[in-house]
Protein backbone atom coordinates (compact mmCIF):
# COMPACT_ATOMS: atom_id res chain seq x y z
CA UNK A 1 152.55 38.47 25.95
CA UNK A 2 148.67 37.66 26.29
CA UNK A 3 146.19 40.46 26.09
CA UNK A 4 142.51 40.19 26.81
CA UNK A 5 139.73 42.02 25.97
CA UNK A 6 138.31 43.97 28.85
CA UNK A 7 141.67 44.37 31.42
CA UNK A 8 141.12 43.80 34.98
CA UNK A 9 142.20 47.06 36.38
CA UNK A 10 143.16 47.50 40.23
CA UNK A 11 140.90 50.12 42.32
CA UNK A 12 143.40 52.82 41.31
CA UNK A 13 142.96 52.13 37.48
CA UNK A 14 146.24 50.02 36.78
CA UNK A 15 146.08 47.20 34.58
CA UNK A 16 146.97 43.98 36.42
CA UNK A 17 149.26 41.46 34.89
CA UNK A 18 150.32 38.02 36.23
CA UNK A 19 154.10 36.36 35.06
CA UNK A 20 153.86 32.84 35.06
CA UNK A 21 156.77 31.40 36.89
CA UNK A 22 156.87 27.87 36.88
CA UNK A 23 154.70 25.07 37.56
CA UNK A 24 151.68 26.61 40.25
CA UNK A 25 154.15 29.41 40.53
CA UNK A 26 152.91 32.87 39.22
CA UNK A 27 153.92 36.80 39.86
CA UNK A 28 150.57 39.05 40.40
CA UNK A 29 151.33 43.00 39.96
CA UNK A 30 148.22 45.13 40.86
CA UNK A 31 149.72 48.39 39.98
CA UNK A 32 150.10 48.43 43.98
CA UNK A 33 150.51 45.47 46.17
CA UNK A 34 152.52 42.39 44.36
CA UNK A 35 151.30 38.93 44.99
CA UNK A 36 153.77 36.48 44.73
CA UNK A 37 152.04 32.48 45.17
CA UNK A 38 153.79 29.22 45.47
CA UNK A 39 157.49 30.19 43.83
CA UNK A 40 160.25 27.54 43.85
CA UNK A 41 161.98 27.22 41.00
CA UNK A 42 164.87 29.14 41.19
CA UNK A 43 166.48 28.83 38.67
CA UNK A 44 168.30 30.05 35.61
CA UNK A 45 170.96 31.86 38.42
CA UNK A 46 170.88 35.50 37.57
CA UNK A 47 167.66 35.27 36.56
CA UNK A 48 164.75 37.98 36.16
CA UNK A 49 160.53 37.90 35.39
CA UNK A 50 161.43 37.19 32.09
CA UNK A 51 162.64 34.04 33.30
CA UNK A 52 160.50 33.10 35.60
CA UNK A 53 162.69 34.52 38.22
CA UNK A 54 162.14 36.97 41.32
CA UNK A 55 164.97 39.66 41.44
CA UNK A 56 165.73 42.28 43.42
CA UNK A 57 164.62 44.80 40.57
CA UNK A 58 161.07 42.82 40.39
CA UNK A 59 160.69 43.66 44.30
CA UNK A 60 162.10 47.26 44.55
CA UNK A 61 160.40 49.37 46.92
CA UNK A 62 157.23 47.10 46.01
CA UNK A 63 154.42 46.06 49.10
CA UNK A 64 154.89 42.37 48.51
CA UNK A 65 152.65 39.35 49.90
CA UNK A 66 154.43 36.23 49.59
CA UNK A 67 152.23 32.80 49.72
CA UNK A 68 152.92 29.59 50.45
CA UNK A 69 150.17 27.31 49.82
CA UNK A 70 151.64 23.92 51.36
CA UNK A 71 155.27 22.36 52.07
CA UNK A 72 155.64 20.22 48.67
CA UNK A 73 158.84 21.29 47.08
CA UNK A 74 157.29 22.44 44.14
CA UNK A 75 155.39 24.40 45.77
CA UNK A 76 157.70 26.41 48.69
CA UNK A 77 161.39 27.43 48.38
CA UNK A 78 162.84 28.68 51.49
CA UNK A 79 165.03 31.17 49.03
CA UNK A 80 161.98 33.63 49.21
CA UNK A 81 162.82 34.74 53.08
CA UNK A 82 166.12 36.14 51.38
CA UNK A 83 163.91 38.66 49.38
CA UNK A 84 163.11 40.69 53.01
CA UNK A 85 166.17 42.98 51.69
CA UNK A 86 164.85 43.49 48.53
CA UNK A 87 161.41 44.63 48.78
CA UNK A 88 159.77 47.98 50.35
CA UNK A 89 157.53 45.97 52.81
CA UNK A 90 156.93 42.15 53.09
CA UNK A 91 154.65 40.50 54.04
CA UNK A 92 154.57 36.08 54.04
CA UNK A 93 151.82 33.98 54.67
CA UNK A 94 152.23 30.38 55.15
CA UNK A 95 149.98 27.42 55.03
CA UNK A 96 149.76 25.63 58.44
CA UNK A 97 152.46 22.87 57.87
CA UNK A 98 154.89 25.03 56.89
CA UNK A 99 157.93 25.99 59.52
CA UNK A 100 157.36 29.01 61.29
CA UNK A 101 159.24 32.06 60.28
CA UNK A 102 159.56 35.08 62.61
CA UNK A 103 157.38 37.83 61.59
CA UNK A 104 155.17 36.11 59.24
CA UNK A 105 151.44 34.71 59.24
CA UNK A 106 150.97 30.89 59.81
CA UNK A 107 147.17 30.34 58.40
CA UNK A 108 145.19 27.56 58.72
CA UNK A 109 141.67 26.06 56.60
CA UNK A 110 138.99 28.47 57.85
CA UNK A 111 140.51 31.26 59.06
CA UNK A 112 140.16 35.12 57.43
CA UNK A 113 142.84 37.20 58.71
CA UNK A 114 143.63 40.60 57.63
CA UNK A 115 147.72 41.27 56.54
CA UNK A 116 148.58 44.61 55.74
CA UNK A 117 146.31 45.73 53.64
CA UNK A 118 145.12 42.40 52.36
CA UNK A 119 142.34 40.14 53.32
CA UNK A 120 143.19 36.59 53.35
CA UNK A 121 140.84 33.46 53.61
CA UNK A 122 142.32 30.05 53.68
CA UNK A 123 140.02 26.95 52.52
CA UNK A 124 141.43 23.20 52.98
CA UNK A 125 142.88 21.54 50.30
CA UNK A 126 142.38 17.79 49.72
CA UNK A 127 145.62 17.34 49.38
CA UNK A 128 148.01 19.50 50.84
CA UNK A 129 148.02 22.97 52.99
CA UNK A 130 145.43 25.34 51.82
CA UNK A 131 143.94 27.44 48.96
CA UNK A 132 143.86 30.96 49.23
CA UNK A 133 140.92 33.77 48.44
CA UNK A 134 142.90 37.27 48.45
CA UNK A 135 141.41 40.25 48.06
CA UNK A 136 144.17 43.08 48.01
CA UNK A 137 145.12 46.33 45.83
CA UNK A 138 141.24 46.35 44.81
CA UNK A 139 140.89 42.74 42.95
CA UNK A 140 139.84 39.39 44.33
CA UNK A 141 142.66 36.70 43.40
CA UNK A 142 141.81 32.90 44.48
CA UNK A 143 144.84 30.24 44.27
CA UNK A 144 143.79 26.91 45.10
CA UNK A 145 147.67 25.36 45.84
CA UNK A 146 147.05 21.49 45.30
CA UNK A 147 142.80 21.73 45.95
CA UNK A 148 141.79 19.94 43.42
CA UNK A 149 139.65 17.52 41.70
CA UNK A 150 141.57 14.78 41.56
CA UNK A 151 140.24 11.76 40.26
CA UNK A 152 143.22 9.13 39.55
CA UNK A 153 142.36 6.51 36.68
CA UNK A 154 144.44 3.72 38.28
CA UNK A 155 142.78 4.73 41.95
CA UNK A 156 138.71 2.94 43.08
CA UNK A 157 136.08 4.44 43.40
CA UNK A 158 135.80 5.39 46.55
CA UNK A 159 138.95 7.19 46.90
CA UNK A 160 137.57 9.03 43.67
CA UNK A 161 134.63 9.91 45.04
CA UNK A 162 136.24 11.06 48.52
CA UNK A 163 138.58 13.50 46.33
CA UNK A 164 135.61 14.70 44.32
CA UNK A 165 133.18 15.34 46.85
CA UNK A 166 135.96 17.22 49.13
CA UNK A 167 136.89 18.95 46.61
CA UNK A 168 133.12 20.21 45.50
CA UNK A 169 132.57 21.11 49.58
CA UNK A 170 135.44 23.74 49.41
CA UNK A 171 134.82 25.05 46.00
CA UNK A 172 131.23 25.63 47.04
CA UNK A 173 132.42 27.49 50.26
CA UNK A 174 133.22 30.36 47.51
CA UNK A 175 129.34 30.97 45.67
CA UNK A 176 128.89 34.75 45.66
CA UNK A 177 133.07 35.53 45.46
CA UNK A 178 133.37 38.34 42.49
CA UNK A 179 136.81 36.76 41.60
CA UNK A 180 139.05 38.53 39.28
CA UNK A 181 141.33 35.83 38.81
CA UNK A 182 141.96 32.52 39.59
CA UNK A 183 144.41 30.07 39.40
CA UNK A 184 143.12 26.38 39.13
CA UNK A 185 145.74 23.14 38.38
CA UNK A 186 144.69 21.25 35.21
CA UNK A 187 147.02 18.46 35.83
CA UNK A 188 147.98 16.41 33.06
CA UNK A 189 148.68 13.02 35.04
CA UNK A 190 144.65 12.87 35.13
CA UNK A 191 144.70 11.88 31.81
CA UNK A 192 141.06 12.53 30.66
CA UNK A 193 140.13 13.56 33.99
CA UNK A 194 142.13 16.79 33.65
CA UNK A 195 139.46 19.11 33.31
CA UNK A 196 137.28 18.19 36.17
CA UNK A 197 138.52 20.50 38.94
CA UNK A 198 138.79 23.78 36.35
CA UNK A 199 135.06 22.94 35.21
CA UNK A 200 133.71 22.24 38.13
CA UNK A 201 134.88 25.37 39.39
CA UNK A 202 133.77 27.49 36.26
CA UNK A 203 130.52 26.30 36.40
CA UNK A 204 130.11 26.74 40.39
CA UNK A 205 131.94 29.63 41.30
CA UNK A 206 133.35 31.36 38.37
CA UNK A 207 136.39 33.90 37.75
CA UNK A 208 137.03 36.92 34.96
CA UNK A 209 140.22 35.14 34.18
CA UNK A 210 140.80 31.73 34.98
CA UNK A 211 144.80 30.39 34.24
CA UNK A 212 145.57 26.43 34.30
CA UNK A 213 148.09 25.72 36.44
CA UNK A 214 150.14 22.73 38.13
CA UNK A 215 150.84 21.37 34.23
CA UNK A 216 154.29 19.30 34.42
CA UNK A 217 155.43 21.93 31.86
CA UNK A 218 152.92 20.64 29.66
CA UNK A 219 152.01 23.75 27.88
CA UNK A 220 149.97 21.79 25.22
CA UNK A 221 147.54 21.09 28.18
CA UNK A 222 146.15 24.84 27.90
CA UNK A 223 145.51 24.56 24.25
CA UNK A 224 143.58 21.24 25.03
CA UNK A 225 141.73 22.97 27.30
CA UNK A 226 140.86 26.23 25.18
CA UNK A 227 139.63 23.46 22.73
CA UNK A 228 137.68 21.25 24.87
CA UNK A 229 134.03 20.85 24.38
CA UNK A 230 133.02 21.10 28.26
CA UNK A 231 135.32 24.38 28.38
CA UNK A 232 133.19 26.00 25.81
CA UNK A 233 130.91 28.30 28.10
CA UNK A 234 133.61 29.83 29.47
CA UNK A 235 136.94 29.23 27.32
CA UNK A 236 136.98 33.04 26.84
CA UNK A 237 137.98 33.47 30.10
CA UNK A 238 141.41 31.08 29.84
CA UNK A 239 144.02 32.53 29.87
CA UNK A 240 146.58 29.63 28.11
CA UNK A 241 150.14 30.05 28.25
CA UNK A 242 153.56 28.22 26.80
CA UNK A 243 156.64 29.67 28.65
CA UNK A 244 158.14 30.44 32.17
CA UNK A 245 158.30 34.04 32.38
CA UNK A 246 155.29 34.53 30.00
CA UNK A 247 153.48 38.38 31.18
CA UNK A 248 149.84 37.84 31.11
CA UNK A 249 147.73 40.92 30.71
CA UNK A 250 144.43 40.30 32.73
């Protein structure tokens, strides 16, 4: 378990904790509402939080908001339509190129749409699908799915560039957000380009907690990262992890 200094607390007082689940994967309790972003590993069978698992005990009579950020399969399991009989209340909300389920929210770059009792904003990832701003149980969560900075060594320069300045347009798209929380992939492929998206975004926007994400299961990545130089202003604010199932306490 990670604890931090100053707990983000939801608007009725209860300390908010995030369980990473695997890959850009992670379990958001507010006290209230439970935000559940990009799960698809579902495996060990049997499995719980601990795990990185959803189970029926983890949903429970819970107000749950399931999000799908884009149709990559590490990134969307069609297993979490089973969890309708588990939770209190569901909710899903589903990036534009994912297949339409009855009764949930299809969203697309641009749009704000209310859900229950959350506010949802979609920006456009440069990639795939959309990144999500969520403001719900009284803290501001933003999940940017496969937005990123990505700038490929073995790719030119103009495709570089392309990445970076579409990325930069969307980030900016979020000055003034007080985010609580946000979830940005460092991805190791990069190389020594890994850092750009998180930093960029740091700098720009900013978050109370900001956790790596979209790491390969390369759990060193977050230590580089705590111990980069550019990461210095703000490497108070990482949260690092080395586990599936890890409980963060924001």
């Amino acid at each position: 378990m990670v604890e931090l200094e100053g707990h983000t607390r939801s608007k009725g007082g209860h300390a908010v904790r995030a369980v990473y689940l695997a890959h850009s994967g992670f379990f958001v309790d507010t006290g209230g509402p439970v935000l559940i972003f990009d799960y698809y590993k579902d495996t060990p069978r049997g499995g719980a939080l601990a795990d990185g698992v959803v189970n029926a005990s983890a949903l429970e009579g819970r107000d749950v908001y399931v999000f799908v950020s884009h149709i990559h399969h590490d990134h969307f399991n069609p297993v979490v339509f089973q969890w309708e009989t588990w939770a209190g209340r569901i909710h899903y909300i589903l990036s534009h190129d994912v297949p339409m389920r009855a009764g949930a929210l299809r969203i697309r770059p641009g749009e704000t749409r209310m859900v229950g009792d959350a506010q949802i904003r979609a920006l456009c990832s440069n990639d795939e699908g959309v990144a999500f701003l969520v403001k719900c149980g009284g803290i501001c969560v933003f999940h940017a799915g496969d937005l990123n900075w990505w700038h490929w060594n073995g790719e030119g320069k103009a495709y570089n560039d392309d990445m970076g300045r579409r990325y930069r347009e969307q980030i900016d798209l979020l000055q003034g957000e007080q985010i609580d929380m946000a979830f940005i992939p460092v991805d190791p492929r990069l190389e020594d380009k890994y850092i750009l998206g998180i930093d960029y975004f740091m700098r720009r926007v900013g978050a109370r907690h900001v956790i790596p994400m979209h790491l390969w299961d390369d759990y060193a990545l977050c230590r580089n990262l705590v111990n980069d130089p550019a990461a210095a202003s703000y490497r108070d604010r990482i949260v690092p992890y080395t586990h599936r199932g890890q409980t963060l306490e924001l």
